[in-house]
PDB file of N, CA and C in Angstrom:
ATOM      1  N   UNK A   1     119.716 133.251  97.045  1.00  0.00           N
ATOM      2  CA  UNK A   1     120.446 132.296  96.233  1.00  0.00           C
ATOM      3  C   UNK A   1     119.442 131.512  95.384  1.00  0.00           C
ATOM      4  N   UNK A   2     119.809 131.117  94.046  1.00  0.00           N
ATOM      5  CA  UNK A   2     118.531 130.691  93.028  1.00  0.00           C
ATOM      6  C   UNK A   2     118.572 128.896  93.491  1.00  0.00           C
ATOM      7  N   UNK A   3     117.879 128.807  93.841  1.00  0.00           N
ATOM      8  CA  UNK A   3     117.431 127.285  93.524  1.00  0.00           C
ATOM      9  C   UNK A   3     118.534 126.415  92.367  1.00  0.00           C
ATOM     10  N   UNK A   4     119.048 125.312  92.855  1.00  0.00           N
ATOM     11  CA  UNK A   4     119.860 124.181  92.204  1.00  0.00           C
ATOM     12  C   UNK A   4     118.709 123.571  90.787  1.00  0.00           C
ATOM     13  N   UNK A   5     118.578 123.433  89.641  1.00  0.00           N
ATOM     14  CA  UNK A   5     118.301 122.798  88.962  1.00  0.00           C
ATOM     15  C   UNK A   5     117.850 121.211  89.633  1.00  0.00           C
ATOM     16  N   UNK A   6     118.571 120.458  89.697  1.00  0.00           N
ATOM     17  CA  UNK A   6     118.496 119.420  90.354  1.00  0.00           C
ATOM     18  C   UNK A   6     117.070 119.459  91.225  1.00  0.00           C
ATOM     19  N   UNK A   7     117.280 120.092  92.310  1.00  0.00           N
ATOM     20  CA  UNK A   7     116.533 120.533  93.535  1.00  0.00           C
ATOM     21  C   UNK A   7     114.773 120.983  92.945  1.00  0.00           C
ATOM     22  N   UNK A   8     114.779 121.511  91.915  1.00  0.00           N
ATOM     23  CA  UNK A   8     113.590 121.789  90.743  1.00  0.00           C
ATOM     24  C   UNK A   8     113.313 120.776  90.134  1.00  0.00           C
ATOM     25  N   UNK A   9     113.944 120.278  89.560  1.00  0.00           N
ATOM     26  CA  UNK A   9     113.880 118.814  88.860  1.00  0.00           C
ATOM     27  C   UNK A   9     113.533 117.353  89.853  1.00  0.00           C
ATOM     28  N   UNK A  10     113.430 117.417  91.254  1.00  0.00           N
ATOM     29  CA  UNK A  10     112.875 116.801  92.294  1.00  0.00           C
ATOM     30  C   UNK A  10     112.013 117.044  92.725  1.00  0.00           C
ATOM     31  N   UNK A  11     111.529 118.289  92.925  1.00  0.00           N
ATOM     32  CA  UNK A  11     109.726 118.887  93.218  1.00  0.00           C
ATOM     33  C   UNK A  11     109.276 118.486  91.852  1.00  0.00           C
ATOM     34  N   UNK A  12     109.436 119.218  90.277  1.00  0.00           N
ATOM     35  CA  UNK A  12     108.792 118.327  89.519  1.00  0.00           C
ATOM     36  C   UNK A  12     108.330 116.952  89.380  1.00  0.00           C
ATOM     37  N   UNK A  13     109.030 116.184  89.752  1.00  0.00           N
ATOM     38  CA  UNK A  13     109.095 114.700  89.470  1.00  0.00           C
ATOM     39  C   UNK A  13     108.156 114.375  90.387  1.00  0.00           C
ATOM     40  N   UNK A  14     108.521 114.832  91.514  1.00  0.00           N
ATOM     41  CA  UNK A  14     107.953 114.157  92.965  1.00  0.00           C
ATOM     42  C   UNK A  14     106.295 114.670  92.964  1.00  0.00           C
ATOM     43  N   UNK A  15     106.224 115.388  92.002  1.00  0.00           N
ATOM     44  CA  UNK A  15     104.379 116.267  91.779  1.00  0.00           C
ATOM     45  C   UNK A  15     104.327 114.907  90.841  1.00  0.00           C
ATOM     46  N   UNK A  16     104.749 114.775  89.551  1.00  0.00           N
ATOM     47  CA  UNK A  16     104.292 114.460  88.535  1.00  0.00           C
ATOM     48  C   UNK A  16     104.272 112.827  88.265  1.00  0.00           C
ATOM     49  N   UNK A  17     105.829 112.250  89.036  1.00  0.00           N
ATOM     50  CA  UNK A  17     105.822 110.784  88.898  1.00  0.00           C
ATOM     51  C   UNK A  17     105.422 110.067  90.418  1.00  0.00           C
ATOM     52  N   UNK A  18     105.504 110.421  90.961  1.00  0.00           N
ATOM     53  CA  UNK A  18     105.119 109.942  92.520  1.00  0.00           C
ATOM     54  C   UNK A  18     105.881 108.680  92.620  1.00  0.00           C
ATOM     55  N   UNK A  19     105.231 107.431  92.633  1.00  0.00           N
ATOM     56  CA  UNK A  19     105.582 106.213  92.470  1.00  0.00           C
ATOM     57  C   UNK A  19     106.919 105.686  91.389  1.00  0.00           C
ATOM     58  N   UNK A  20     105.965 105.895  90.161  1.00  0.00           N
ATOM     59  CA  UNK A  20     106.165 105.464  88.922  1.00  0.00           C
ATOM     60  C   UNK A  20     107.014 106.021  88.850  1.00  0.00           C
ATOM     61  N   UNK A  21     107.961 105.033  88.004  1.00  0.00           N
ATOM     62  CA  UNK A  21     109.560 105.583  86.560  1.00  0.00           C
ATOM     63  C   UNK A  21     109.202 106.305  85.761  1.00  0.00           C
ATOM     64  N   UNK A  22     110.543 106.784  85.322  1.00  0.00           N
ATOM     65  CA  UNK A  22     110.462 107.991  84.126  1.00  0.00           C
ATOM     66  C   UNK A  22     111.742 107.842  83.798  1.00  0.00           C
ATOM     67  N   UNK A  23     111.544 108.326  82.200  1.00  0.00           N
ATOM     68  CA  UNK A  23     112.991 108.324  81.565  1.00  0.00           C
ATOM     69  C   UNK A  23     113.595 109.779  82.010  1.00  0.00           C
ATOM     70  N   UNK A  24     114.927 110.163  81.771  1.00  0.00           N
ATOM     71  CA  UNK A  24     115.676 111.175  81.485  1.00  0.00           C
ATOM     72  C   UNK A  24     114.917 112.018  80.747  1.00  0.00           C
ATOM     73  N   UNK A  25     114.267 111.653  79.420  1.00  0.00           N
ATOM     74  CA  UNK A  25     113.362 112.805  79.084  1.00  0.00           C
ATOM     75  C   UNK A  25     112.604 113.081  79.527  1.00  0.00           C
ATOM     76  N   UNK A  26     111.929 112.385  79.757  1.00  0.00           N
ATOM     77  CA  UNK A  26     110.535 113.040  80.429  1.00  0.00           C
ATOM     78  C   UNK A  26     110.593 113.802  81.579  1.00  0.00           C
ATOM     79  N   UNK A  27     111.824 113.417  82.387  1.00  0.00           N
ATOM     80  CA  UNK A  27     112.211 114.353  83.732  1.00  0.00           C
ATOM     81  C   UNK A  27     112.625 115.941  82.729  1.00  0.00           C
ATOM     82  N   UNK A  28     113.962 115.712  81.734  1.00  0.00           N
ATOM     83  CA  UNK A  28     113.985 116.967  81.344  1.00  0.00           C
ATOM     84  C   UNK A  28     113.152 117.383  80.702  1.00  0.00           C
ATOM     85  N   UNK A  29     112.258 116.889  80.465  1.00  0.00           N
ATOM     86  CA  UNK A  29     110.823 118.007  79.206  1.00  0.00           C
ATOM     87  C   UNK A  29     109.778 118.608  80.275  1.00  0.00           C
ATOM     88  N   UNK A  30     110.275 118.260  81.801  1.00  0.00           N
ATOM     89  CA  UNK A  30     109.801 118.838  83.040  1.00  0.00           C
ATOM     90  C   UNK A  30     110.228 120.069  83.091  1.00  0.00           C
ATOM     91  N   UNK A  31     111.884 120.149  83.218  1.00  0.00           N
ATOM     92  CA  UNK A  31     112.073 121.439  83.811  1.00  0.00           C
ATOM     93  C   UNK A  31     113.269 121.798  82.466  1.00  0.00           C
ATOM     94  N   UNK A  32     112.751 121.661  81.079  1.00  0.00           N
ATOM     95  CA  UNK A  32     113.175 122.749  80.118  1.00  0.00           C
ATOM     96  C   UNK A  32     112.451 124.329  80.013  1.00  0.00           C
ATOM     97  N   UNK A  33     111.423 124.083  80.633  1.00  0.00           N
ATOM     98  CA  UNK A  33     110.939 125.667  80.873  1.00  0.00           C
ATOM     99  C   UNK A  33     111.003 125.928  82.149  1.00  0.00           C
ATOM    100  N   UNK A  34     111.888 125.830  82.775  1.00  0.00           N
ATOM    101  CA  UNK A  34     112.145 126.591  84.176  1.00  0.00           C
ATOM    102  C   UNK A  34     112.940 127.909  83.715  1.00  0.00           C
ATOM    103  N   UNK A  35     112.811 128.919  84.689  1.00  0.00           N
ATOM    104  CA  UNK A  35     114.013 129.942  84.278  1.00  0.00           C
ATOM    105  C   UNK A  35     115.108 129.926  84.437  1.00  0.00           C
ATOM    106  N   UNK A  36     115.436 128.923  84.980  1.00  0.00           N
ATOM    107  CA  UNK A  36     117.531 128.528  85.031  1.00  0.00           C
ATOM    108  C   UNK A  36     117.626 127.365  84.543  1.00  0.00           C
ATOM    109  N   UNK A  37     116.797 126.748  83.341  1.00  0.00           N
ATOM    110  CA  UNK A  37     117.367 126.062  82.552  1.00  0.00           C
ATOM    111  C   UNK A  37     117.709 126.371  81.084  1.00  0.00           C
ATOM    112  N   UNK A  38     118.986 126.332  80.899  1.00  0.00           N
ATOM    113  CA  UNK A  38     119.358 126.617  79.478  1.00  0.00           C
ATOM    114  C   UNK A  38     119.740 125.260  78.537  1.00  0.00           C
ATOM    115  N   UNK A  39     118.599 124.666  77.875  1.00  0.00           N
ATOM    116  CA  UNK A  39     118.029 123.776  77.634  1.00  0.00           C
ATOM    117  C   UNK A  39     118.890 123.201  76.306  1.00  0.00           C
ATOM    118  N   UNK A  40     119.013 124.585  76.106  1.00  0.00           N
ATOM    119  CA  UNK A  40     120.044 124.508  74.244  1.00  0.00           C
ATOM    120  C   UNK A  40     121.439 124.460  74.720  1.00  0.00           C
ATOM    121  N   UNK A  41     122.354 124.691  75.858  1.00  0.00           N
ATOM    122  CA  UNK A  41     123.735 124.229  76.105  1.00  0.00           C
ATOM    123  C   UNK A  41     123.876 123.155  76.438  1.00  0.00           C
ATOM    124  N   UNK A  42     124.639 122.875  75.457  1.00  0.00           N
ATOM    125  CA  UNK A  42     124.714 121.056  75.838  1.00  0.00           C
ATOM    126  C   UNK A  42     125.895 120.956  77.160  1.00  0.00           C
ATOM    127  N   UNK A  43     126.537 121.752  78.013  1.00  0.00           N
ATOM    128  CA  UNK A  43     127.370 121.788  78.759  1.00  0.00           C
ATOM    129  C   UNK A  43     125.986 121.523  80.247  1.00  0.00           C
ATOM    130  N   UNK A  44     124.932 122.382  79.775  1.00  0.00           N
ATOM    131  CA  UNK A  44     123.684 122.594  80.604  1.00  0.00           C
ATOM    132  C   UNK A  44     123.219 121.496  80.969  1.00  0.00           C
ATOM    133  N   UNK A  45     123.002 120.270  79.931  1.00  0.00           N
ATOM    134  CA  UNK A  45     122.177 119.258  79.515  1.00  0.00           C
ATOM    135  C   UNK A  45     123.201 118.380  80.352  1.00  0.00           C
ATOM    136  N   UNK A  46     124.513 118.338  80.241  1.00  0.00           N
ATOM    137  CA  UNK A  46     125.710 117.187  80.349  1.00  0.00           C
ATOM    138  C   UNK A  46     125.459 117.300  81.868  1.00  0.00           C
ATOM    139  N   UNK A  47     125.621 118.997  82.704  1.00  0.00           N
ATOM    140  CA  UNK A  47     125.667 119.023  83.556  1.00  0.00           C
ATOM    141  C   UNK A  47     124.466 118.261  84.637  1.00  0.00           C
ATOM    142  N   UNK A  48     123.440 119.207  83.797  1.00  0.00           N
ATOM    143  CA  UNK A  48     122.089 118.246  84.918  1.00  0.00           C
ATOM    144  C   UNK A  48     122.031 116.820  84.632  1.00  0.00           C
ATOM    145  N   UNK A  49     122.426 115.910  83.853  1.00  0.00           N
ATOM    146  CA  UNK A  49     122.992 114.679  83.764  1.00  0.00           C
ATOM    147  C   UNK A  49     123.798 114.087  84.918  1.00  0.00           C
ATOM    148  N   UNK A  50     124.675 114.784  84.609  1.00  0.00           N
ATOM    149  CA  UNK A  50     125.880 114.312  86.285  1.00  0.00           C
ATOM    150  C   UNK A  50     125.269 114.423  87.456  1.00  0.00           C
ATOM    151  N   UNK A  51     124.643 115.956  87.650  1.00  0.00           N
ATOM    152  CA  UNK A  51     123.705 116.092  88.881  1.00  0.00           C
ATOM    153  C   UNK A  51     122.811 114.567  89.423  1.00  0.00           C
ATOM    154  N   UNK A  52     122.002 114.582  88.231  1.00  0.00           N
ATOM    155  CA  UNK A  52     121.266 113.687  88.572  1.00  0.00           C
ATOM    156  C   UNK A  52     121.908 112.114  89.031  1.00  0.00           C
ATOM    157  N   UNK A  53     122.991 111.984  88.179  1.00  0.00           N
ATOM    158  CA  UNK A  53     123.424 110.619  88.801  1.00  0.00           C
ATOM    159  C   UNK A  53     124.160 110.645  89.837  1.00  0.00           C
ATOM    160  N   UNK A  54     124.517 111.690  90.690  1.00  0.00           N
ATOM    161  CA  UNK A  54     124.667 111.871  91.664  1.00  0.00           C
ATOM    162  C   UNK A  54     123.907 112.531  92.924  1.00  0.00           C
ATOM    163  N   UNK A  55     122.593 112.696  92.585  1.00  0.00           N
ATOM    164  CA  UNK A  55     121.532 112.750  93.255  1.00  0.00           C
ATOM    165  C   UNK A  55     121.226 112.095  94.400  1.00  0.00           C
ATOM    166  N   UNK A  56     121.241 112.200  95.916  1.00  0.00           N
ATOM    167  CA  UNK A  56     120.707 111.209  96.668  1.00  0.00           C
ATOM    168  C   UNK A  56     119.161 110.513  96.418  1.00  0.00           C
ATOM    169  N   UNK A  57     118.305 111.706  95.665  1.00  0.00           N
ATOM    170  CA  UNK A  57     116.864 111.643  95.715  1.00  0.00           C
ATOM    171  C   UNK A  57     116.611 110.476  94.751  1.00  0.00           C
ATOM    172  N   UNK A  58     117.439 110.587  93.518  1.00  0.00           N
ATOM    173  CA  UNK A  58     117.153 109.484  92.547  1.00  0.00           C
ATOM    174  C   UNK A  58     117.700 108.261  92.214  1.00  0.00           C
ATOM    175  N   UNK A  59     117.457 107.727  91.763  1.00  0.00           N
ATOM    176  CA  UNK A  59     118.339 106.371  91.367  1.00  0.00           C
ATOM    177  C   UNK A  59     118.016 105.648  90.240  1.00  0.00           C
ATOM    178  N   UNK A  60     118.966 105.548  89.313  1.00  0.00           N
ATOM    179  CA  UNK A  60     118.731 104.959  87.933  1.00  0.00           C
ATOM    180  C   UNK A  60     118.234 103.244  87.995  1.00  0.00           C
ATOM    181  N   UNK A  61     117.405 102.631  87.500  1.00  0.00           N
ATOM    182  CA  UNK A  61     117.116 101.307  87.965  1.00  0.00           C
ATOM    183  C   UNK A  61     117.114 100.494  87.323  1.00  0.00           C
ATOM    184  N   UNK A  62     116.746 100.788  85.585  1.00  0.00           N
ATOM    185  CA  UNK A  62     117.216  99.626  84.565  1.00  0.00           C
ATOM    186  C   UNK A  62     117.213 100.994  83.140  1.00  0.00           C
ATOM    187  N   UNK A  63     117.963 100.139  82.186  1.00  0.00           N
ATOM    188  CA  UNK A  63     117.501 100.898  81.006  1.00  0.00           C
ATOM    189  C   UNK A  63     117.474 102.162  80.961  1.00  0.00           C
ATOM    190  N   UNK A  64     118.199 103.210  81.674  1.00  0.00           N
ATOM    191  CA  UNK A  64     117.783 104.617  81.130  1.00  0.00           C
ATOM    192  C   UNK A  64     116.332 105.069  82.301  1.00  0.00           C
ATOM    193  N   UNK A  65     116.291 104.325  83.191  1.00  0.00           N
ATOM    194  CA  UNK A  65     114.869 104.463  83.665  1.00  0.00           C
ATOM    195  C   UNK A  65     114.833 104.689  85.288  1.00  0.00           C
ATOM    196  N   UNK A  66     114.539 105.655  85.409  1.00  0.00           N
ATOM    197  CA  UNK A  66     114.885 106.238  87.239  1.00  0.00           C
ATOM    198  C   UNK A  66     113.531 106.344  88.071  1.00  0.00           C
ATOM    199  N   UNK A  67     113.736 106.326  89.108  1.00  0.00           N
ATOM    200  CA  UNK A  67     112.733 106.242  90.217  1.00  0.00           C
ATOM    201  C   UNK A  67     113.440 107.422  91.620  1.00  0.00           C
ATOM    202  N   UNK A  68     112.130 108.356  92.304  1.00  0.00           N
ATOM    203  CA  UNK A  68     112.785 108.781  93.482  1.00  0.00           C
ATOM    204  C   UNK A  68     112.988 107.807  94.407  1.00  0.00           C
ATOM    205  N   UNK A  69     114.057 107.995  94.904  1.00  0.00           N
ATOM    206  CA  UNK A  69     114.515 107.051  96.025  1.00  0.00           C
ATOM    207  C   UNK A  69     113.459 107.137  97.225  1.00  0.00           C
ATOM    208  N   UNK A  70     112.503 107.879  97.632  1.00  0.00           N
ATOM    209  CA  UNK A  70     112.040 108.240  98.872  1.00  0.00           C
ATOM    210  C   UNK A  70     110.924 107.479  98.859  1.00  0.00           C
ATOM    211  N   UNK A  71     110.221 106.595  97.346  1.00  0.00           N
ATOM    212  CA  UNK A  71     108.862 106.035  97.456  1.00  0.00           C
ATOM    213  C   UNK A  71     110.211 104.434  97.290  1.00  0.00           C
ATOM    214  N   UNK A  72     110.938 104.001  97.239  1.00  0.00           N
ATOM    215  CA  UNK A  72     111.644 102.914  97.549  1.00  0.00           C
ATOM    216  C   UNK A  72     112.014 102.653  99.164  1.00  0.00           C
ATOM    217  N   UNK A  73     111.640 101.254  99.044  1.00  0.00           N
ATOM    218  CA  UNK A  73     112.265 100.021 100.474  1.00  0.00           C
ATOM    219  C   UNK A  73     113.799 100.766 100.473  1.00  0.00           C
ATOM    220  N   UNK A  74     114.084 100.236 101.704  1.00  0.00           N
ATOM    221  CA  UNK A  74     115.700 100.001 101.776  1.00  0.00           C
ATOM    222  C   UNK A  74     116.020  98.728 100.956  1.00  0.00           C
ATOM    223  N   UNK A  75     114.553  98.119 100.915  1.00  0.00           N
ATOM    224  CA  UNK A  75     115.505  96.679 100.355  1.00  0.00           C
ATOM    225  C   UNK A  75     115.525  96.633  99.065  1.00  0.00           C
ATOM    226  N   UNK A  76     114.295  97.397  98.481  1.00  0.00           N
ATOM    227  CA  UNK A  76     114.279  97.663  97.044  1.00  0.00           C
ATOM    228  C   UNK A  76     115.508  98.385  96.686  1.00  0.00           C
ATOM    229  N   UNK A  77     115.802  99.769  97.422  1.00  0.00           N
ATOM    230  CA  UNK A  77     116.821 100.342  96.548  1.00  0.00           C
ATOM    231  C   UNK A  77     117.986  99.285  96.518  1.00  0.00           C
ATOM    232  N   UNK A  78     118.216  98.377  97.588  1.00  0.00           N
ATOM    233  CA  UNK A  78     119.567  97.373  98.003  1.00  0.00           C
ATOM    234  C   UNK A  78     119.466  96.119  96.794  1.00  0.00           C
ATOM    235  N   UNK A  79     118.386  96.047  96.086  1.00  0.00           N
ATOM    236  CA  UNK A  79     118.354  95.365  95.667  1.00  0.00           C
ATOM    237  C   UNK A  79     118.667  95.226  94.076  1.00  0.00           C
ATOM    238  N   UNK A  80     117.964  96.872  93.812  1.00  0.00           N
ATOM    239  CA  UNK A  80     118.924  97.615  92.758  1.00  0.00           C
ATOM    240  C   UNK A  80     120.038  97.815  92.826  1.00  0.00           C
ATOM    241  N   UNK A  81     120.642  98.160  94.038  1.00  0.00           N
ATOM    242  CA  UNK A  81     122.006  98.772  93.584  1.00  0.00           C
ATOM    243  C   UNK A  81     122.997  97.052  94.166  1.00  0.00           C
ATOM    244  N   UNK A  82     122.418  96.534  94.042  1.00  0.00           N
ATOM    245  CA  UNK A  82     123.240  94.865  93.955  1.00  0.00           C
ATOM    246  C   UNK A  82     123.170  94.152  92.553  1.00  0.00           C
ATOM    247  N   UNK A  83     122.274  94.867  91.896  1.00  0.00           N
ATOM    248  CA  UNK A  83     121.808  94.511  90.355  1.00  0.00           C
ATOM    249  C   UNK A  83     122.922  95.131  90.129  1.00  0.00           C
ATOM    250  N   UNK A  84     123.305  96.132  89.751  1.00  0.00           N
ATOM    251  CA  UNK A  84     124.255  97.610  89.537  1.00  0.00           C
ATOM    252  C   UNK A  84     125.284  96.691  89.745  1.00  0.00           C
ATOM    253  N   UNK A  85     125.784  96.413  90.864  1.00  0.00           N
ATOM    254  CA  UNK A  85     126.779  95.940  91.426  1.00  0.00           C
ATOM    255  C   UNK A  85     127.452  94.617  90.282  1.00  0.00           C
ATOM    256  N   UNK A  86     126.120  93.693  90.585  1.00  0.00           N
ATOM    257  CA  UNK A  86     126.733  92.283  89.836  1.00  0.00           C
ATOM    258  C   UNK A  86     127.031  92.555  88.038  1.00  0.00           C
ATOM    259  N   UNK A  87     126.453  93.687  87.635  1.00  0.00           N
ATOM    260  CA  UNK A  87     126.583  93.676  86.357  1.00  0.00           C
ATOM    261  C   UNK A  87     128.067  94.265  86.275  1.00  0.00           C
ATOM    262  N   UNK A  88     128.420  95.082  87.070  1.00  0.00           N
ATOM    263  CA  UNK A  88     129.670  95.799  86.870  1.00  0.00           C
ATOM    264  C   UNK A  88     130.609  94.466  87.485  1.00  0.00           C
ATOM    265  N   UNK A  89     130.696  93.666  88.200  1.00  0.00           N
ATOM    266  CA  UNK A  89     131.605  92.515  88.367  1.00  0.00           C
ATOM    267  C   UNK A  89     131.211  91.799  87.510  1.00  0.00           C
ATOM    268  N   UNK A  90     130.649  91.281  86.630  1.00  0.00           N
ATOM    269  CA  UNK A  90     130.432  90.015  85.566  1.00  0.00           C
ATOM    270  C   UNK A  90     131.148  90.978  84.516  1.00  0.00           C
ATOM    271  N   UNK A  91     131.361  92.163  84.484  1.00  0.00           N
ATOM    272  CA  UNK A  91     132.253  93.190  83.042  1.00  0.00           C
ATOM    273  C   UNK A  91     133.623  92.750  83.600  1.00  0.00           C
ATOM    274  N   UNK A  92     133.898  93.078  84.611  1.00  0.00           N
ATOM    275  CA  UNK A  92     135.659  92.861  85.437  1.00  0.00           C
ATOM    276  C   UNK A  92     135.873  91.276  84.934  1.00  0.00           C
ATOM    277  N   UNK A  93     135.053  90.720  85.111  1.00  0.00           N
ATOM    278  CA  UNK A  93     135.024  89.059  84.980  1.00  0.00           C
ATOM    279  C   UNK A  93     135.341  88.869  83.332  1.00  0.00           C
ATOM    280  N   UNK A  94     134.377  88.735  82.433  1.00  0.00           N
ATOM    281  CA  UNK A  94     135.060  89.093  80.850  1.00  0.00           C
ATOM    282  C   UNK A  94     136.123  89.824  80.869  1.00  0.00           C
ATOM    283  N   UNK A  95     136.446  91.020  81.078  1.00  0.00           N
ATOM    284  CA  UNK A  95     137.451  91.635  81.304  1.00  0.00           C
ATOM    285  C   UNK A  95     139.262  91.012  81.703  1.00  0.00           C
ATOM    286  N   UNK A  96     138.736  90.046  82.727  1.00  0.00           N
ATOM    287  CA  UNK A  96     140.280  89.258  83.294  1.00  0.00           C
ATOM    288  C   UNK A  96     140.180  88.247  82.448  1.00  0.00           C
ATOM    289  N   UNK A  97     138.867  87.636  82.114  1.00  0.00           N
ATOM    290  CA  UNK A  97     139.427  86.448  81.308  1.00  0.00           C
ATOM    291  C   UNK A  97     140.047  86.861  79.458  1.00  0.00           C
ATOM    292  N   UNK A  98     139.504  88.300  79.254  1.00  0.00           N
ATOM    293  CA  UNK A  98     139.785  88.539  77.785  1.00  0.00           C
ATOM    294  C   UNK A  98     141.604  88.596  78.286  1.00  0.00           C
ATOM    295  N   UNK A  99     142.249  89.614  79.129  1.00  0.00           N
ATOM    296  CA  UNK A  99     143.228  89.371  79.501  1.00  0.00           C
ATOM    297  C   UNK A  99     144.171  88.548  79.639  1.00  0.00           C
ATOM    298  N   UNK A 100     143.562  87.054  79.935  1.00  0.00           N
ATOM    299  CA  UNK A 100     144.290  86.001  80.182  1.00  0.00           C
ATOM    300  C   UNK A 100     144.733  85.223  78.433  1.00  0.00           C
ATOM    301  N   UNK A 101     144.096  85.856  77.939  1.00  0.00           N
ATOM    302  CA  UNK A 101     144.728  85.069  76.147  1.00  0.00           C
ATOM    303  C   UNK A 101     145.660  85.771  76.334  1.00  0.00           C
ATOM    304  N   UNK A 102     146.533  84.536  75.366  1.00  0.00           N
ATOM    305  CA  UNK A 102     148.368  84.856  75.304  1.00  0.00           C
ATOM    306  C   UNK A 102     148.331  85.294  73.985  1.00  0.00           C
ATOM    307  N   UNK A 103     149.346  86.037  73.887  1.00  0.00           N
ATOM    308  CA  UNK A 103     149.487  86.911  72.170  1.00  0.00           C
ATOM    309  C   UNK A 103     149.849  84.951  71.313  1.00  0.00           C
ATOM    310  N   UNK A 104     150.525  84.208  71.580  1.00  0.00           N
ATOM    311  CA  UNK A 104     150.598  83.087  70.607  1.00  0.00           C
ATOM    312  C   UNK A 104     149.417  82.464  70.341  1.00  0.00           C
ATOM    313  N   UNK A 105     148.228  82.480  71.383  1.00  0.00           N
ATOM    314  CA  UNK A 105     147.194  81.755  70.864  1.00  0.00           C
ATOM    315  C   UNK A 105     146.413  82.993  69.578  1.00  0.00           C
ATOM    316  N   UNK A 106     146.568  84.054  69.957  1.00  0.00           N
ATOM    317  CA  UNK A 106     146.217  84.601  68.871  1.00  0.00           C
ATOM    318  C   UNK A 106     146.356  84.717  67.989  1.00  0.00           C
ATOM    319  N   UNK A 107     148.286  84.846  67.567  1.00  0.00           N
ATOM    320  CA  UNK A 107     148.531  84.511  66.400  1.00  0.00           C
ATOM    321  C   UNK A 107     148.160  83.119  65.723  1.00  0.00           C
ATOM    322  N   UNK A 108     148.074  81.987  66.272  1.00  0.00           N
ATOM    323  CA  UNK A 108     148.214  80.830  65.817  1.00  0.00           C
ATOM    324  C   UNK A 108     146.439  80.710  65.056  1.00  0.00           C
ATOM    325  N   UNK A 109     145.837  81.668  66.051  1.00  0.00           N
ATOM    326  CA  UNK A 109     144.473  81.374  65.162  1.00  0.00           C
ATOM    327  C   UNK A 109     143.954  82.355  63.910  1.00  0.00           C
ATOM    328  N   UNK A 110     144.848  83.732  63.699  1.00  0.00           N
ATOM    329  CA  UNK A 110     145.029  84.021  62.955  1.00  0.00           C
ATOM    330  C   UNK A 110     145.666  83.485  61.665  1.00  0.00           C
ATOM    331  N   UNK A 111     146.722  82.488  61.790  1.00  0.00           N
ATOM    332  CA  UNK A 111     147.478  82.303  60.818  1.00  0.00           C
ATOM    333  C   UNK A 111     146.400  80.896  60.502  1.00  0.00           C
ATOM    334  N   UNK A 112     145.511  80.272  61.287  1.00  0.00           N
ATOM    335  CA  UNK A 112     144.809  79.335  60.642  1.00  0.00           C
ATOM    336  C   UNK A 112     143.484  79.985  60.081  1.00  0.00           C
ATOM    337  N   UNK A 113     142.808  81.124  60.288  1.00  0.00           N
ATOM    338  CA  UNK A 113     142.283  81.844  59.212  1.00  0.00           C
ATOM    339  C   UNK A 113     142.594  82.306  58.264  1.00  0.00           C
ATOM    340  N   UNK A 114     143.870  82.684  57.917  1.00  0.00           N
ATOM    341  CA  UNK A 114     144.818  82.972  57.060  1.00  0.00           C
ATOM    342  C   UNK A 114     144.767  82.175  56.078  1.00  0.00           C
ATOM    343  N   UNK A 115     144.987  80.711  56.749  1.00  0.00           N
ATOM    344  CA  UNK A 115     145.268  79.401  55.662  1.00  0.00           C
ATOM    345  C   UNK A 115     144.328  78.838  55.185  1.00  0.00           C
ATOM    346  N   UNK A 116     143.221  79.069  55.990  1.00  0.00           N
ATOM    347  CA  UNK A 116     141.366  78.355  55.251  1.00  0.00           C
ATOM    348  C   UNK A 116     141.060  79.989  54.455  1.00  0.00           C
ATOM    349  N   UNK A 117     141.686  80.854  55.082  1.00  0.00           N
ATOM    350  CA  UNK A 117     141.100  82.110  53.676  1.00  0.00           C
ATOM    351  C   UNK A 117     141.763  81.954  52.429  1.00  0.00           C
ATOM    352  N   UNK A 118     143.026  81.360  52.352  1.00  0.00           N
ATOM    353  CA  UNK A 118     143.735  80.680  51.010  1.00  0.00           C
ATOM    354  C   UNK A 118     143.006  79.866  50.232  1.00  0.00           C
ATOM    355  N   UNK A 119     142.558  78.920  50.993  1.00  0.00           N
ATOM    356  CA  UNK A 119     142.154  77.824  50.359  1.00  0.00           C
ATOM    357  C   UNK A 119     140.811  78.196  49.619  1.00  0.00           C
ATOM    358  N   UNK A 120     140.306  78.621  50.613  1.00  0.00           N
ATOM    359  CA  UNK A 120     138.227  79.532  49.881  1.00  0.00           C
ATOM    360  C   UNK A 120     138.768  80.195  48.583  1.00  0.00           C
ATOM    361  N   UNK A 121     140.400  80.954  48.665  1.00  0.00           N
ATOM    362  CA  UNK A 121     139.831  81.802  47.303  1.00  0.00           C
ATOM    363  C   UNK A 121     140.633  80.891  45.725  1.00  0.00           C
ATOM    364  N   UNK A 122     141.342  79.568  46.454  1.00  0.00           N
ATOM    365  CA  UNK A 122     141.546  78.412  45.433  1.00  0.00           C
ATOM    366  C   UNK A 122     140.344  77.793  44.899  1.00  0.00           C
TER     367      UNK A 122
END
């Protein structure tokens, strides 16, 4: 059975970044010359994408910017994925309060832009 992409793309990394972050590219400009990567399908590209963010080995940590999980604390990775966490509840949070405007306050502040855009073009 051929080797998972993914599973290649974790021995690379784990030779090449040890410690240290790396972007998405630089992981894929790793294993675009492997022989089961087809580098030019973007179905290829989308796929080892998903892989990876569902990876136990890796974990995305800021910006586009990943680390193997195996040179991370428990408390480090906990500490990332509580970062992760609070950013996705402070979105729900904007989110309920954009919700909570009533369609009349909207109109009413529309129709008073309306009436100072009258006046600017008097």
């Amino acid at each position: 059975m051929a080797k998972k992409i993914i599973d290649t793309a974790f021995e690379l990394a784990d030779a090449k970044f040890k410690k240290n972050n790396f972007s998405f590219k630089e992981l894929f400009d790793l294993i675009k010359n492997e022989p089961n990567a087809n580098v030019d399908n973007e179905a290829f590209v989308a796929n080892f994408y998903t892989q990876l963010l569902s990876s136990p080995d890796f974990l995305m940590i800021d910006n586009q910017r990943w680390v193997i999980k195996k040179y991370l604390t428990s408390n480090e990775i906990a500490e990332y994925s509580n970062t992760h966490y609070a950013f996705g509840n402070e979105e729900e949070v904007v989110s309920q309060k954009n919700s909570d405007v009533n369609a009349s306050d909207i109109d009413e502040s529309e129709e008073e832009s309306s009436e100072s855009d009258v006046e600017e073009k008097e």
